[in-house]
N, C-alpha and C. Protein backbone atom coordinates (compact mmCIF):
# COMPACT_ATOMS: atom_id res chain seq x y z
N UNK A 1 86.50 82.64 67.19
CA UNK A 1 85.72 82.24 68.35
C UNK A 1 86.22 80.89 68.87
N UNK A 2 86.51 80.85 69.93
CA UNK A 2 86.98 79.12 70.75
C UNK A 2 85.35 78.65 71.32
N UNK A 3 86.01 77.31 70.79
CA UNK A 3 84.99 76.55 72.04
C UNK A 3 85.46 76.23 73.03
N UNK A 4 86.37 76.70 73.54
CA UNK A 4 87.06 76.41 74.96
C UNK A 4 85.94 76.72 76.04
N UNK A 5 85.72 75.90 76.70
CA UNK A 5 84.57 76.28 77.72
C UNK A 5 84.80 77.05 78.57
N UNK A 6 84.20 77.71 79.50
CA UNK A 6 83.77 79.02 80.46
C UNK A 6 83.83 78.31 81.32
N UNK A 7 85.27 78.15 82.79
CA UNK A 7 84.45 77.45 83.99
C UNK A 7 84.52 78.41 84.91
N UNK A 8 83.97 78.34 85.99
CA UNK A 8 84.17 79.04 87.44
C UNK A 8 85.58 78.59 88.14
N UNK A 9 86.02 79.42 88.51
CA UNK A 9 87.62 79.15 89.20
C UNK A 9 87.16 78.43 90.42
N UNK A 10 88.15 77.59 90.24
CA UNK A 10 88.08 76.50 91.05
C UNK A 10 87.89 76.58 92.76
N UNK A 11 88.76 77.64 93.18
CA UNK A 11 88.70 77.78 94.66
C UNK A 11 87.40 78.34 94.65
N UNK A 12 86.57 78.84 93.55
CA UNK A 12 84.96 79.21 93.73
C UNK A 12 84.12 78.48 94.17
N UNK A 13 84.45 77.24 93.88
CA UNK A 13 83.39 75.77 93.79
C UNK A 13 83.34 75.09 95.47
N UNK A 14 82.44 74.42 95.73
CA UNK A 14 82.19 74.25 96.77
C UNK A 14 82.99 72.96 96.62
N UNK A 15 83.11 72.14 97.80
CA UNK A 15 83.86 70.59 97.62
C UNK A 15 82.70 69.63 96.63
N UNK A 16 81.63 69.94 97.15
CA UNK A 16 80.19 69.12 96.90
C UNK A 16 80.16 69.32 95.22
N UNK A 17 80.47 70.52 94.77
CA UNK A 17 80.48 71.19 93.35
C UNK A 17 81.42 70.76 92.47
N UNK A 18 82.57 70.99 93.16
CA UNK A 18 83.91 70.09 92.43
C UNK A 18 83.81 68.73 92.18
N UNK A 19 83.49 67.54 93.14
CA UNK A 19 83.41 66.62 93.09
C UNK A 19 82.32 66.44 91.88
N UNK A 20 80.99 66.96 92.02
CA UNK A 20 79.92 67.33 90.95
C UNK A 20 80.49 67.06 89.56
N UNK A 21 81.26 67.94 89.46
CA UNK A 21 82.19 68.41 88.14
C UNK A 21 82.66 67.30 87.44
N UNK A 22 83.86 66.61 88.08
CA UNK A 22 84.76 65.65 88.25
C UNK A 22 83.72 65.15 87.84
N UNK A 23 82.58 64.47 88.49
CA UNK A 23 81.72 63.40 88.03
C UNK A 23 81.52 63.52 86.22
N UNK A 24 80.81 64.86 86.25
CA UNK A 24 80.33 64.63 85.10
C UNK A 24 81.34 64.86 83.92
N UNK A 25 82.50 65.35 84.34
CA UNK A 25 83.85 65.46 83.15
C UNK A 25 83.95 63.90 83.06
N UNK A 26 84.51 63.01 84.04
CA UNK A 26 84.11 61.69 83.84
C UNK A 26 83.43 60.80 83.21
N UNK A 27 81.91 61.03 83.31
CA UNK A 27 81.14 60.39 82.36
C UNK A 27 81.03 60.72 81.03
N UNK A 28 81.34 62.03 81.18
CA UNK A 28 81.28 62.10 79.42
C UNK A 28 82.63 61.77 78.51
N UNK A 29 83.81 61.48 78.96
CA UNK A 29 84.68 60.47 78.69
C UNK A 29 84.61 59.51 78.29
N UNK A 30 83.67 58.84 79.58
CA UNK A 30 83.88 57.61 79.23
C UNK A 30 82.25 57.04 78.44
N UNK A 31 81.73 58.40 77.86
CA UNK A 31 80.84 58.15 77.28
C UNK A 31 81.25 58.51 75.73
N UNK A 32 82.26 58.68 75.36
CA UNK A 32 83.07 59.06 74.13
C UNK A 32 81.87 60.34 74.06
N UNK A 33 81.27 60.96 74.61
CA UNK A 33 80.75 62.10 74.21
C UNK A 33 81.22 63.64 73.96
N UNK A 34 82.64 63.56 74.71
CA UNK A 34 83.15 64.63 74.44
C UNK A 34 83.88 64.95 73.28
N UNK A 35 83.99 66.19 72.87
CA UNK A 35 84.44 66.32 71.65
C UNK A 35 85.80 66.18 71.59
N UNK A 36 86.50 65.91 71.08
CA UNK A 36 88.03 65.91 70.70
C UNK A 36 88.59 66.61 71.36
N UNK A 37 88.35 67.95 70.40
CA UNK A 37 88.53 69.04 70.69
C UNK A 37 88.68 69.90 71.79
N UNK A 38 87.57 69.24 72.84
CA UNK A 38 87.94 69.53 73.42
C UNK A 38 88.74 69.10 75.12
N UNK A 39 89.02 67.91 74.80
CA UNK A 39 89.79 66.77 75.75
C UNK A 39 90.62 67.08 76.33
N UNK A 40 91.65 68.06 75.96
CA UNK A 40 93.03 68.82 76.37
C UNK A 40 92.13 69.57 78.16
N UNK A 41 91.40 70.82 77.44
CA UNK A 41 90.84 71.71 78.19
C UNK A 41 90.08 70.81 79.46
N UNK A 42 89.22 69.82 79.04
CA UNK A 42 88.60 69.00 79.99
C UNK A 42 89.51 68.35 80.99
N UNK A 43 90.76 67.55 80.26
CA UNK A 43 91.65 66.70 81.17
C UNK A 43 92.05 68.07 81.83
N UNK A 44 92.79 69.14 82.13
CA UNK A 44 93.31 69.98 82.41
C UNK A 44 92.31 70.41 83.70
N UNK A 45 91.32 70.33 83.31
CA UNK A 45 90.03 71.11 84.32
C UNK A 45 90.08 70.01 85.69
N UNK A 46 89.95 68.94 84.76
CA UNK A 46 89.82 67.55 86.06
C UNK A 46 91.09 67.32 86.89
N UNK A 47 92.05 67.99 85.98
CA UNK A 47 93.24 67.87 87.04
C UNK A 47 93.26 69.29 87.92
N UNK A 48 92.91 70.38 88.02
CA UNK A 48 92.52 71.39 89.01
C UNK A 48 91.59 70.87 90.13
N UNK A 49 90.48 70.23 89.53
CA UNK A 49 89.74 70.03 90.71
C UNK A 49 90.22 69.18 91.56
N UNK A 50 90.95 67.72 90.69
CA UNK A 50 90.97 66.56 91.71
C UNK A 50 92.59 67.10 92.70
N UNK A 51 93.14 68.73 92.21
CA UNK A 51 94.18 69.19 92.86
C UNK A 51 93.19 70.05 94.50
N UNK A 52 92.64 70.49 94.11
CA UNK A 52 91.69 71.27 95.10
C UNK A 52 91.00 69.97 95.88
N UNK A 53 90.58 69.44 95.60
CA UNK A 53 89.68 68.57 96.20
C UNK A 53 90.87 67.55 97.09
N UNK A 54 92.13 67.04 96.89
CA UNK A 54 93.11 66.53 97.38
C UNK A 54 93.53 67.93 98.75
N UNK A 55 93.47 68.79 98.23
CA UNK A 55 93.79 70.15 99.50
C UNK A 55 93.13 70.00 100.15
N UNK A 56 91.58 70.40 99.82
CA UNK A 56 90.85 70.58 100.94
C UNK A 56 90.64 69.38 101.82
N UNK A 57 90.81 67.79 101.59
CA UNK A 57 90.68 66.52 101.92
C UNK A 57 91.87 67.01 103.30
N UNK A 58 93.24 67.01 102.35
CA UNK A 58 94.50 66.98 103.46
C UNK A 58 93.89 68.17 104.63
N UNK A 59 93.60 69.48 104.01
CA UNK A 59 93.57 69.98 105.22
C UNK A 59 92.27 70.10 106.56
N UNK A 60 91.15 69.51 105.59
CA UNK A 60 90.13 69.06 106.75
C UNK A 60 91.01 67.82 107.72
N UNK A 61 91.54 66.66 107.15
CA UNK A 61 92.10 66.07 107.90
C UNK A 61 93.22 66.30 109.02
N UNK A 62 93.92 67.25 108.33
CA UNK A 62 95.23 67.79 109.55
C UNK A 62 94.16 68.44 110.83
N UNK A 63 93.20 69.53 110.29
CA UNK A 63 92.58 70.07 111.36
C UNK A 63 91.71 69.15 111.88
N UNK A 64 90.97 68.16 112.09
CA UNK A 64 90.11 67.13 112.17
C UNK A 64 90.94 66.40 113.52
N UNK A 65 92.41 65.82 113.19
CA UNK A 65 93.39 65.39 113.82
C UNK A 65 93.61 66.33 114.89
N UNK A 66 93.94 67.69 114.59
CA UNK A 66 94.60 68.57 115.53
C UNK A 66 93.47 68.20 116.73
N UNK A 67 92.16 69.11 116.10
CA UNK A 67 90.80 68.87 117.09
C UNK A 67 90.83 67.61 118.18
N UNK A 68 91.09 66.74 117.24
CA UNK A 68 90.73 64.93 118.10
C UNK A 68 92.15 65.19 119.21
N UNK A 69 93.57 65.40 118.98
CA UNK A 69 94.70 65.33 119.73
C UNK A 69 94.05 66.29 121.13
N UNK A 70 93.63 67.62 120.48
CA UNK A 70 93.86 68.38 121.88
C UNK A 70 92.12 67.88 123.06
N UNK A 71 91.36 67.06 122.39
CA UNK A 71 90.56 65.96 123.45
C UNK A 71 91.29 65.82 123.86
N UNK A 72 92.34 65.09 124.34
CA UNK A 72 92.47 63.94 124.73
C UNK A 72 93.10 64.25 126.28
């Protein structure tokens, strides 16, 4: 049996959810609360989201830009 945790795939998560995540993978870091064990799986998770969450940032911004250019 693993204790590897169960997450929801990432493109599942809302931005609001991911960020959520991130938070609390965070605090429990830096709350030495996480187990050893399982630190690999956690760092790994936080680097998916803060990869998704960097996407969806760039591409609200490209379209955000496009929008504002064709104002003008």
């Amino acid at each position: 049996m693993s204790n590897t945790p169960e997450f929801i795939p990432v493109k599942e998560l809302s931005y609001n959810k991911a960020v959520s995540e991130l938070e609390d993978i965070l605090r429990q870091m830096q709350s030495d609360a996480l187990d050893i064990d399982l630190l690999a799986a956690y760092t790994r998770r936080a680097t998916e989201l803060l990869a998704e969450c960097r996407s969806r940032l760039t591409a609200t911004d490209k379209e955000l830009q496009s929008i504002l250019s064709n104002d003008k």
